[in-house]
PDB file of N, CA and C in Angstrom:
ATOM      1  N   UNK A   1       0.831  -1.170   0.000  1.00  0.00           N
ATOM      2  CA  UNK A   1       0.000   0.000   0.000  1.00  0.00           C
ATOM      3  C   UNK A   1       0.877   1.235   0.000  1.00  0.00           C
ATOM      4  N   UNK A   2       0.532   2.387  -0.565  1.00  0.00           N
ATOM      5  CA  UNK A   2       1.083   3.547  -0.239  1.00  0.00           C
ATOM      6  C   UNK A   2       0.691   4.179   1.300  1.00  0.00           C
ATOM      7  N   UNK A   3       1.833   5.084   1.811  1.00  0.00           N
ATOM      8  CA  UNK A   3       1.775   5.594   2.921  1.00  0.00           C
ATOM      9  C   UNK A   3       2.143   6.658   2.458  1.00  0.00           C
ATOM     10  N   UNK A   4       2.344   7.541   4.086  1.00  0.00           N
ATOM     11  CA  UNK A   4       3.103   8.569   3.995  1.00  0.00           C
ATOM     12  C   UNK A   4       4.759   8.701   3.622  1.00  0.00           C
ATOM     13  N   UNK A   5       4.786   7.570   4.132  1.00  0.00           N
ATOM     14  CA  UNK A   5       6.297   7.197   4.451  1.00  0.00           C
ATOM     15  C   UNK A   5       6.631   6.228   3.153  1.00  0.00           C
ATOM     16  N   UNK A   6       5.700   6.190   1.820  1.00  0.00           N
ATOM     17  CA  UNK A   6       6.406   5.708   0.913  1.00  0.00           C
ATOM     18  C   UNK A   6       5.744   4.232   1.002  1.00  0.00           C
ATOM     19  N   UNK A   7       6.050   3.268  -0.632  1.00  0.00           N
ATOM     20  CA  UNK A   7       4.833   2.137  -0.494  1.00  0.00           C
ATOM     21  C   UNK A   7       5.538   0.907   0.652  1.00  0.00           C
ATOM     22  N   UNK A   8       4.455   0.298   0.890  1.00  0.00           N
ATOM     23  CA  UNK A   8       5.132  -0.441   2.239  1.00  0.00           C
ATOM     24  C   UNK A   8       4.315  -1.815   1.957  1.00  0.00           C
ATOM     25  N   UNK A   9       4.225  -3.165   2.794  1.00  0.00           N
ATOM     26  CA  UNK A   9       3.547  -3.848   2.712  1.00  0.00           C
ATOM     27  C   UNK A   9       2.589  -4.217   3.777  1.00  0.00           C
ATOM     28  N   UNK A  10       1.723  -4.930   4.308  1.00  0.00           N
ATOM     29  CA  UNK A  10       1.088  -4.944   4.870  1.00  0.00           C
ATOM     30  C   UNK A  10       0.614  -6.160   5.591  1.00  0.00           C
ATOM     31  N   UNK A  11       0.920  -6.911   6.985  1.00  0.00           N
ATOM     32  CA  UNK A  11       0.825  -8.083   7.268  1.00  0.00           C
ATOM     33  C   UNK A  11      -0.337  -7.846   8.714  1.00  0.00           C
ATOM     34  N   UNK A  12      -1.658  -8.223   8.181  1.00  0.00           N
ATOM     35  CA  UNK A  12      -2.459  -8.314   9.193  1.00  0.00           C
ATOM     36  C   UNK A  12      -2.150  -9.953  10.730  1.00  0.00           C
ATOM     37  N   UNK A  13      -2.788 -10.214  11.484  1.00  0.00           N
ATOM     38  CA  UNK A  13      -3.204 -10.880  11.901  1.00  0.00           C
ATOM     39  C   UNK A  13      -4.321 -11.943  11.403  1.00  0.00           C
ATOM     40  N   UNK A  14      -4.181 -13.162  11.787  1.00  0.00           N
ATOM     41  CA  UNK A  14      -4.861 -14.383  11.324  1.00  0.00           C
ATOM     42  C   UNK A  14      -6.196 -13.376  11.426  1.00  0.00           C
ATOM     43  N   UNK A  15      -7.299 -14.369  10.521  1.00  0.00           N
ATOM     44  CA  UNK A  15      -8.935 -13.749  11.048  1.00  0.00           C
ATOM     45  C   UNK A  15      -9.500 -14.171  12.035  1.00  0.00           C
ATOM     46  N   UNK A  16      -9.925 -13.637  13.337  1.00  0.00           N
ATOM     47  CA  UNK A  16     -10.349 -14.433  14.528  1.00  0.00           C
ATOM     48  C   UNK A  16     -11.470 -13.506  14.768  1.00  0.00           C
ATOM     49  N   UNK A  17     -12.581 -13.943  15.666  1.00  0.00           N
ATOM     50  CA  UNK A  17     -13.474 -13.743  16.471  1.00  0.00           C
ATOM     51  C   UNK A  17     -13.305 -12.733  17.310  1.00  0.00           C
ATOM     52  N   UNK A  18     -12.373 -12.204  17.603  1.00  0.00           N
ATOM     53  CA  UNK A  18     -12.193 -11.525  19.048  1.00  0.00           C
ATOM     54  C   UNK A  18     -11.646 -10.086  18.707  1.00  0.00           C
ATOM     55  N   UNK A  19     -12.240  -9.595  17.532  1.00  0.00           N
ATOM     56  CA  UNK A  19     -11.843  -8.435  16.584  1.00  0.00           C
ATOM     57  C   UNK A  19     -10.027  -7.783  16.990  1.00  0.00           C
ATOM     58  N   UNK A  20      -8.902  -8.592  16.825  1.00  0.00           N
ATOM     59  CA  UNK A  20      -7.996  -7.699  16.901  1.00  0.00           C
ATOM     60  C   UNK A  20      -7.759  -8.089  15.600  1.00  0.00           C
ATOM     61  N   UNK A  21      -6.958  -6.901  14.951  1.00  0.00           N
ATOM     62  CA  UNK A  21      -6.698  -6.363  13.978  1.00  0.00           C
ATOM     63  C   UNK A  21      -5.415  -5.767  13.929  1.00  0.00           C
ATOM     64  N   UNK A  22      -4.589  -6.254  14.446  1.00  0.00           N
ATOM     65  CA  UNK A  22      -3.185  -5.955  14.676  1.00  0.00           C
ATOM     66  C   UNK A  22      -2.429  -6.241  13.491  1.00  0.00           C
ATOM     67  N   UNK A  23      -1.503  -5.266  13.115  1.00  0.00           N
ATOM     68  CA  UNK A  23      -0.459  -4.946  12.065  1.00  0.00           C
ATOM     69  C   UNK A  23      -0.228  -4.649  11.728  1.00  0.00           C
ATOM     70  N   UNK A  24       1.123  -5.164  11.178  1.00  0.00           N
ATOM     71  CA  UNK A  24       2.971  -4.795  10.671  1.00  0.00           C
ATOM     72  C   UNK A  24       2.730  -3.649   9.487  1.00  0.00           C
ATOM     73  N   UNK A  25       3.279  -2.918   9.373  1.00  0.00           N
ATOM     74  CA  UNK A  25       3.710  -1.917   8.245  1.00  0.00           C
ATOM     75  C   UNK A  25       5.174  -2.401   8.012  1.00  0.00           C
ATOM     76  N   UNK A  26       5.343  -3.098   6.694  1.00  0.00           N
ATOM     77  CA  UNK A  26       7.164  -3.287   6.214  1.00  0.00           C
ATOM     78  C   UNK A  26       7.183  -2.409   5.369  1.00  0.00           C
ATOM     79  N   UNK A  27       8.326  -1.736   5.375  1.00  0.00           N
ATOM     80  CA  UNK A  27       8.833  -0.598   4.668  1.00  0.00           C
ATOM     81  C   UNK A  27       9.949  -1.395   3.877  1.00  0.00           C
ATOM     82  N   UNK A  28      10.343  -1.039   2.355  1.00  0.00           N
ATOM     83  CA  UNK A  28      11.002  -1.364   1.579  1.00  0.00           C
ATOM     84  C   UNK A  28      12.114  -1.364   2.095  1.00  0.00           C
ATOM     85  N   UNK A  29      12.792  -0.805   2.900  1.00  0.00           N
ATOM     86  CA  UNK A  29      14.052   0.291   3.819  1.00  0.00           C
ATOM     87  C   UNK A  29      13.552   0.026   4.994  1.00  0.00           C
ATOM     88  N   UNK A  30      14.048  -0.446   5.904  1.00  0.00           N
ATOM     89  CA  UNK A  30      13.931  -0.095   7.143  1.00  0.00           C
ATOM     90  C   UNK A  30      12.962  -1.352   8.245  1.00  0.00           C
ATOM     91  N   UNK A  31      12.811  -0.780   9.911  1.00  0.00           N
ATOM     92  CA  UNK A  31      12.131  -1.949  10.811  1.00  0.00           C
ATOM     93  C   UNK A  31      10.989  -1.670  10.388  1.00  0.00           C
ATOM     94  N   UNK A  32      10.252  -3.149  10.614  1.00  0.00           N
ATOM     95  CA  UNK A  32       9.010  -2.935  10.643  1.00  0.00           C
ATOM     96  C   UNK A  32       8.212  -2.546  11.594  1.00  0.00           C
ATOM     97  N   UNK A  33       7.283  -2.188  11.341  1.00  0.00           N
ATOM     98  CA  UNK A  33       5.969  -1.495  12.592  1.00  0.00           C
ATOM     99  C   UNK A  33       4.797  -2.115  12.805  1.00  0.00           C
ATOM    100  N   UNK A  34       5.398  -1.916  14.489  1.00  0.00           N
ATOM    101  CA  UNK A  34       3.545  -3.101  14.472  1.00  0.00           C
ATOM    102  C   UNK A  34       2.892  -2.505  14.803  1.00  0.00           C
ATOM    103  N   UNK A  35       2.138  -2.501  14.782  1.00  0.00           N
ATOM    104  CA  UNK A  35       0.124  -1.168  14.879  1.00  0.00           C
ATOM    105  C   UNK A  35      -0.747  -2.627  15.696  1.00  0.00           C
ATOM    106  N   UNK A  36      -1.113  -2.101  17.094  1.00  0.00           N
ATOM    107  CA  UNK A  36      -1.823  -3.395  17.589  1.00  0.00           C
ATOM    108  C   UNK A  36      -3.427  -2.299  17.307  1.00  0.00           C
ATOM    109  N   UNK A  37      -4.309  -3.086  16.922  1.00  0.00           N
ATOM    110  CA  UNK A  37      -5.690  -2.436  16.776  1.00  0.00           C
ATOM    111  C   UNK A  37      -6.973  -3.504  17.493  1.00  0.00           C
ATOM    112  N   UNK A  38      -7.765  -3.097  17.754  1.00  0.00           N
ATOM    113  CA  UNK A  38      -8.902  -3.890  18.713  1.00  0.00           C
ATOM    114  C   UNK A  38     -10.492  -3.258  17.765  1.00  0.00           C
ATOM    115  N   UNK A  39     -11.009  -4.160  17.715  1.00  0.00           N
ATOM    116  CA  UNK A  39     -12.354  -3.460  17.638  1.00  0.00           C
ATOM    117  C   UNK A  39     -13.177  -3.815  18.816  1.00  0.00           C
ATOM    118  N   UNK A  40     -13.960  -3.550  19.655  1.00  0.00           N
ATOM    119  CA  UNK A  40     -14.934  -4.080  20.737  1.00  0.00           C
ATOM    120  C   UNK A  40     -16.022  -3.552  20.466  1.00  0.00           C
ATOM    121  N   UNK A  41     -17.161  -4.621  20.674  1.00  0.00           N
ATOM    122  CA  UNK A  41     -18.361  -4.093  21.087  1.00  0.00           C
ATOM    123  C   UNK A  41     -18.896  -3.372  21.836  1.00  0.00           C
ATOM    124  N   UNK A  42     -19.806  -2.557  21.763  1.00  0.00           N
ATOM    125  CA  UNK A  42     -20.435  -1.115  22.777  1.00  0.00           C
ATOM    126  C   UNK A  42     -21.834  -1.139  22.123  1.00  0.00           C
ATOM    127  N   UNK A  43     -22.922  -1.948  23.372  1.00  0.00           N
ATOM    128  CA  UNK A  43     -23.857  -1.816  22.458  1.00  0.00           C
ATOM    129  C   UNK A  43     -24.232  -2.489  21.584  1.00  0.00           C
ATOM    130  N   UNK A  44     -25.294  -1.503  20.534  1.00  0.00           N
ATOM    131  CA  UNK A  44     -25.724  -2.184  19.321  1.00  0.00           C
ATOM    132  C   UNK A  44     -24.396  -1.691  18.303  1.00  0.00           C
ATOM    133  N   UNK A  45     -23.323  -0.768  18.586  1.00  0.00           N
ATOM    134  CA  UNK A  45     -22.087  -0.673  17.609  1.00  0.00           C
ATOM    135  C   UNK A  45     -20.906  -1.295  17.915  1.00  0.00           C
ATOM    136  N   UNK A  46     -19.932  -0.591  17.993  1.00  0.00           N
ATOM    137  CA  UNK A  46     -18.296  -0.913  18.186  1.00  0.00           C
ATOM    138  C   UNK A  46     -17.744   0.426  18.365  1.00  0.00           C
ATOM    139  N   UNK A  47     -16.239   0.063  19.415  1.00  0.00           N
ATOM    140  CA  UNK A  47     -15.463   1.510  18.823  1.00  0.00           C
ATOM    141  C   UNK A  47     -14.320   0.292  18.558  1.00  0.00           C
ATOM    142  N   UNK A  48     -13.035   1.210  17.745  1.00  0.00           N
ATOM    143  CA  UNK A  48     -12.022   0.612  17.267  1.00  0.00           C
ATOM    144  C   UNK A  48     -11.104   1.328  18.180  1.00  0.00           C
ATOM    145  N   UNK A  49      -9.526   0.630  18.431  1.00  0.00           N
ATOM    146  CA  UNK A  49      -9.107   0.898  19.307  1.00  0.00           C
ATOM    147  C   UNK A  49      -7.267   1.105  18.845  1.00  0.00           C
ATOM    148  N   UNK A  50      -7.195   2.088  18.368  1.00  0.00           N
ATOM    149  CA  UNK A  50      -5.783   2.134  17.725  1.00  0.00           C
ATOM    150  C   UNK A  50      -4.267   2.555  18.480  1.00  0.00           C
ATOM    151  N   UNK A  51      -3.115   1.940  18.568  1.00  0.00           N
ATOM    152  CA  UNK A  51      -2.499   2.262  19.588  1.00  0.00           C
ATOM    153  C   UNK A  51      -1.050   2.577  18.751  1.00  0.00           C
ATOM    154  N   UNK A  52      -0.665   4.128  18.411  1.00  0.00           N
ATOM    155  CA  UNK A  52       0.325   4.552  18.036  1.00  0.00           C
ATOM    156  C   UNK A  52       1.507   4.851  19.082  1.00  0.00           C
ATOM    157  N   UNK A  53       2.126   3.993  18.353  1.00  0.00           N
ATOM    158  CA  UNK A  53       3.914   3.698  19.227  1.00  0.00           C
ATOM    159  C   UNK A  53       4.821   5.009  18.563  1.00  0.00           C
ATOM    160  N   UNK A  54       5.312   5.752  19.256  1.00  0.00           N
ATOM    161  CA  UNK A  54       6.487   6.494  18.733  1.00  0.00           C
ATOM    162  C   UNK A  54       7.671   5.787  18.873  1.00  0.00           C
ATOM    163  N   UNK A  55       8.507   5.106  17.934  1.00  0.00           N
ATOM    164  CA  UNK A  55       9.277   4.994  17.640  1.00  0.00           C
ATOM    165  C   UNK A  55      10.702   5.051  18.392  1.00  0.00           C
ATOM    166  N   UNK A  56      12.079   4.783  18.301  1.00  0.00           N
ATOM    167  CA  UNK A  56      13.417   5.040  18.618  1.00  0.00           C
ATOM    168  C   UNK A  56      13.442   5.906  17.509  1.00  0.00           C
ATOM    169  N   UNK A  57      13.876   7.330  17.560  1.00  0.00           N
ATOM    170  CA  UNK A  57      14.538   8.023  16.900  1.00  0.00           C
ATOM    171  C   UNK A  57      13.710   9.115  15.767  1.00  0.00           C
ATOM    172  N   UNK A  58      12.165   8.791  15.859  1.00  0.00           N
ATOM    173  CA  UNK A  58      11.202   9.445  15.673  1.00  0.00           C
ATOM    174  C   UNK A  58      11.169  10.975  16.167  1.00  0.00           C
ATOM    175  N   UNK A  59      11.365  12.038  15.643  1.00  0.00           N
ATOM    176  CA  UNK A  59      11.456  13.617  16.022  1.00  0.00           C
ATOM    177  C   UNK A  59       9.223  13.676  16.769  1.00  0.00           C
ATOM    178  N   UNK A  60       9.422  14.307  17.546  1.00  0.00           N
ATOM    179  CA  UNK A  60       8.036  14.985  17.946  1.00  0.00           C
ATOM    180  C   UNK A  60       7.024  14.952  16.911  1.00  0.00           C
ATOM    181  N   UNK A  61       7.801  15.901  16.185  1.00  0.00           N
ATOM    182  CA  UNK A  61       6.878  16.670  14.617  1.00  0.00           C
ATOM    183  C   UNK A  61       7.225  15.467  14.139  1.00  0.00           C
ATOM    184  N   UNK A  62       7.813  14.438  13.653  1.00  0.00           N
ATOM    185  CA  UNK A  62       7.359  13.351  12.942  1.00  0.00           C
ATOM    186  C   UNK A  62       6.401  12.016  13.352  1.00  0.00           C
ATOM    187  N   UNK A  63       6.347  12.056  14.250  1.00  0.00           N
ATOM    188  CA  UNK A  63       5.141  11.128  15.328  1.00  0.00           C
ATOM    189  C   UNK A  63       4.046  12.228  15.486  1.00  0.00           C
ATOM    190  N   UNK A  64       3.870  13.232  15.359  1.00  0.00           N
ATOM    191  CA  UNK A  64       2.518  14.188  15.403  1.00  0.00           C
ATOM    192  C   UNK A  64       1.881  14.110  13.797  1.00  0.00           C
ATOM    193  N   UNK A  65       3.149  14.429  12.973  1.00  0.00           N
ATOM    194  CA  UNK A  65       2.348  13.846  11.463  1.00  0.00           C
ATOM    195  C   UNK A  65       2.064  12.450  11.624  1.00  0.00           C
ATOM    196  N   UNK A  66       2.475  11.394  12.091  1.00  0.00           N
ATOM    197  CA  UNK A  66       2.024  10.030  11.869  1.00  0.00           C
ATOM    198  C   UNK A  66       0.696  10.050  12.377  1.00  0.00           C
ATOM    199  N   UNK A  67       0.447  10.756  13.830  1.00  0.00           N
ATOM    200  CA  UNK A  67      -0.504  10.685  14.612  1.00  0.00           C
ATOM    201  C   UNK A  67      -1.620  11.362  14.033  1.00  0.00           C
ATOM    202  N   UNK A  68      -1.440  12.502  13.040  1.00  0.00           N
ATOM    203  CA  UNK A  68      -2.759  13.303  11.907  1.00  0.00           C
ATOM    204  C   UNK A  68      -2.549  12.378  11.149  1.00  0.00           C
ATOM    205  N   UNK A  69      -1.805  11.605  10.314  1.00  0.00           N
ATOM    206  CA  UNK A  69      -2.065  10.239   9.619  1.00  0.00           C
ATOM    207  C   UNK A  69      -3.220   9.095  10.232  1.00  0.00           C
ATOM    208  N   UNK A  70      -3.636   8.913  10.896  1.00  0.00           N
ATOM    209  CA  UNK A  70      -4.283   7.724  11.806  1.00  0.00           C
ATOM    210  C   UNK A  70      -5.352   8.504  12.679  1.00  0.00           C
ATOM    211  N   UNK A  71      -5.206   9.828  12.564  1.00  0.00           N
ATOM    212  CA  UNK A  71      -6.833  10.144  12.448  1.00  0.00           C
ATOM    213  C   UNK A  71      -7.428  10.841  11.456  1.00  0.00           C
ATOM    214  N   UNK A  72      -6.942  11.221  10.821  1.00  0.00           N
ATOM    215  CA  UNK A  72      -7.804  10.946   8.932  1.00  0.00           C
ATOM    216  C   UNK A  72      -7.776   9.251   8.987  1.00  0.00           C
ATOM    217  N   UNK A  73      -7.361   8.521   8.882  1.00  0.00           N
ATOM    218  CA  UNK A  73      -7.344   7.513   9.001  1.00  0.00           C
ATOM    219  C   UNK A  73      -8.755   6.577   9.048  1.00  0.00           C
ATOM    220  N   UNK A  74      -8.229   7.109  10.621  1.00  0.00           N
ATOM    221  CA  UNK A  74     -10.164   6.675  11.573  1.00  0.00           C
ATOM    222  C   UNK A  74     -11.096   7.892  11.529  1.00  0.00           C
ATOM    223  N   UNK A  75     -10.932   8.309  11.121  1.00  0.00           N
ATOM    224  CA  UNK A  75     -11.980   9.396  10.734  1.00  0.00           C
ATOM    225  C   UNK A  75     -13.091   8.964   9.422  1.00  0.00           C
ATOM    226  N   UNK A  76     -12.023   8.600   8.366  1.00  0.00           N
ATOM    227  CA  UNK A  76     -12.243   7.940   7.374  1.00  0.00           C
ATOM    228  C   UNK A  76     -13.088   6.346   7.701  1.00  0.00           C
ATOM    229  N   UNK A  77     -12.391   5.726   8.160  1.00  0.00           N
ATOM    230  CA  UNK A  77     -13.134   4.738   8.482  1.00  0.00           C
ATOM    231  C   UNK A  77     -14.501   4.865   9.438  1.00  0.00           C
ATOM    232  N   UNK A  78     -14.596   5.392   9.919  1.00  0.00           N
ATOM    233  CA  UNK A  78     -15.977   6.340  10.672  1.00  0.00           C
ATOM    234  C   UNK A  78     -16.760   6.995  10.214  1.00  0.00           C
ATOM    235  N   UNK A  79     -16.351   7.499   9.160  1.00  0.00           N
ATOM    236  CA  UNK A  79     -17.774   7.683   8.532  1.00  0.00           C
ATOM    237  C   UNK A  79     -17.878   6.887   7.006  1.00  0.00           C
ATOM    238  N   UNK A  80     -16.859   6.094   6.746  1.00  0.00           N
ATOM    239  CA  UNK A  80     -17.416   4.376   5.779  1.00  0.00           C
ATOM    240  C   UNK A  80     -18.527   3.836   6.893  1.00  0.00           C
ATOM    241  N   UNK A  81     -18.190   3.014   8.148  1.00  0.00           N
ATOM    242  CA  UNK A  81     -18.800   2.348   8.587  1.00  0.00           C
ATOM    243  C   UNK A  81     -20.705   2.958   9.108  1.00  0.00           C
ATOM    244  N   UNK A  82     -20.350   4.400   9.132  1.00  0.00           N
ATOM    245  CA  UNK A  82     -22.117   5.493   9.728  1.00  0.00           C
ATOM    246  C   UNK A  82     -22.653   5.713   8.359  1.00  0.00           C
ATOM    247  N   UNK A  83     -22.448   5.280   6.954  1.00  0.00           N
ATOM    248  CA  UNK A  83     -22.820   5.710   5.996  1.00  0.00           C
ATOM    249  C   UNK A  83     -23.568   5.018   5.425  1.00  0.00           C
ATOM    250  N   UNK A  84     -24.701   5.493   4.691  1.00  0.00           N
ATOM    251  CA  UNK A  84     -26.001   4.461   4.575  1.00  0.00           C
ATOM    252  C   UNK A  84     -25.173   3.327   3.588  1.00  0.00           C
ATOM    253  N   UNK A  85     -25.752   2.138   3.611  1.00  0.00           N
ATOM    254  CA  UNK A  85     -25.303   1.325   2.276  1.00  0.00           C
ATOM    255  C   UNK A  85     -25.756   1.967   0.724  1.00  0.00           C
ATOM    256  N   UNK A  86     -25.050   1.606  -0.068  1.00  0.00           N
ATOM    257  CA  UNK A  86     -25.470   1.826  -1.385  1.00  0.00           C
ATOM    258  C   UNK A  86     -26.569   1.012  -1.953  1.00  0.00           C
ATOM    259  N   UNK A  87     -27.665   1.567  -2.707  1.00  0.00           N
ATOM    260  CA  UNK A  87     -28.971   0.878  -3.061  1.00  0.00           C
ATOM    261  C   UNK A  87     -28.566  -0.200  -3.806  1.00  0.00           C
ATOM    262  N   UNK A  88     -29.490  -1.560  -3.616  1.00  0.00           N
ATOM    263  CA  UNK A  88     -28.853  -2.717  -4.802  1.00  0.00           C
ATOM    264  C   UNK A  88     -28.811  -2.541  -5.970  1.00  0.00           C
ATOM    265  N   UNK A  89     -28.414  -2.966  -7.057  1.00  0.00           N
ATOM    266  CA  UNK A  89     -28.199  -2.568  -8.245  1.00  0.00           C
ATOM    267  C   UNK A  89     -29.500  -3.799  -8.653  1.00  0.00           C
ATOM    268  N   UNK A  90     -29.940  -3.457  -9.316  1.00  0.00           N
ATOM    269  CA  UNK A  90     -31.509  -4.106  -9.849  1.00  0.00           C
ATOM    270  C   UNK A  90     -31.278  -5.442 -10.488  1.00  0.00           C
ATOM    271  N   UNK A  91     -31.645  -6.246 -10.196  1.00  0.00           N
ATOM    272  CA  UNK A  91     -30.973  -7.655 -10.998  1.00  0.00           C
ATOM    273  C   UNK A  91     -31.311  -7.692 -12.204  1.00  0.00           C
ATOM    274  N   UNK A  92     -30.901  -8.745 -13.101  1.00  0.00           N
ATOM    275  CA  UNK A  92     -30.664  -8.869 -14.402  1.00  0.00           C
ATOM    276  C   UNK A  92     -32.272  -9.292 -14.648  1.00  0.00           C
ATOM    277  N   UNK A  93     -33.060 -10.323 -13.936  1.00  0.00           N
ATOM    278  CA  UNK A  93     -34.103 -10.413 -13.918  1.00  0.00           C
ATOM    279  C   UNK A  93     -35.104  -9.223 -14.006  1.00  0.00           C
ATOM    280  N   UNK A  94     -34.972  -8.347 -13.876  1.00  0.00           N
ATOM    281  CA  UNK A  94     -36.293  -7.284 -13.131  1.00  0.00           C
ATOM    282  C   UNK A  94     -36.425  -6.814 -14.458  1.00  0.00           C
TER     283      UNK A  94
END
């Protein structure tokens, strides 16, 4: 996927039941990053639960842009998930 930081790859966690969603960002160059994420139930919804690590050697101002990275992010994903569905497309039948 593209990032900020240039295209990278992307290694989720197995698919399980227990909504974590944890994972690696590999960078072409460099360590990889692990992003641990949770979704939990609340209710009839969910909140998601994102946990940004600053880094060894990460400047302030470069962990504050990562950190406006990952809420556009979830921002984005917040209003995908509150947004009506799209109407069905009419079957071939009708």
């Amino acid at each position: 996927m593209e990032t900020p930081l240039g295209p990278m790859r992307v290694r989720f966690t197995p698919p399980n039941q227990h909504g974590v969603l944890d994972h690696t960002l590999i960078p072409e160059d460099g360590a990889p990053m692990y992003n641990p994420m949770r979704v939990v139930a609340n209710g009839d919804g969910s909140e998601v639960v994102f946990c940004l690590f600053q880094r060894a050697g990460v400047s302030e101002a470069a962990f504050a842009a990562d950190a406006d990275w990952v809420r556009r992010d979830l921002a984005r994903l917040k209003a995908l998930l509150e947004s009506e569905p799209a109407p069905a497309a009419p079957s071939a039948d009708a």
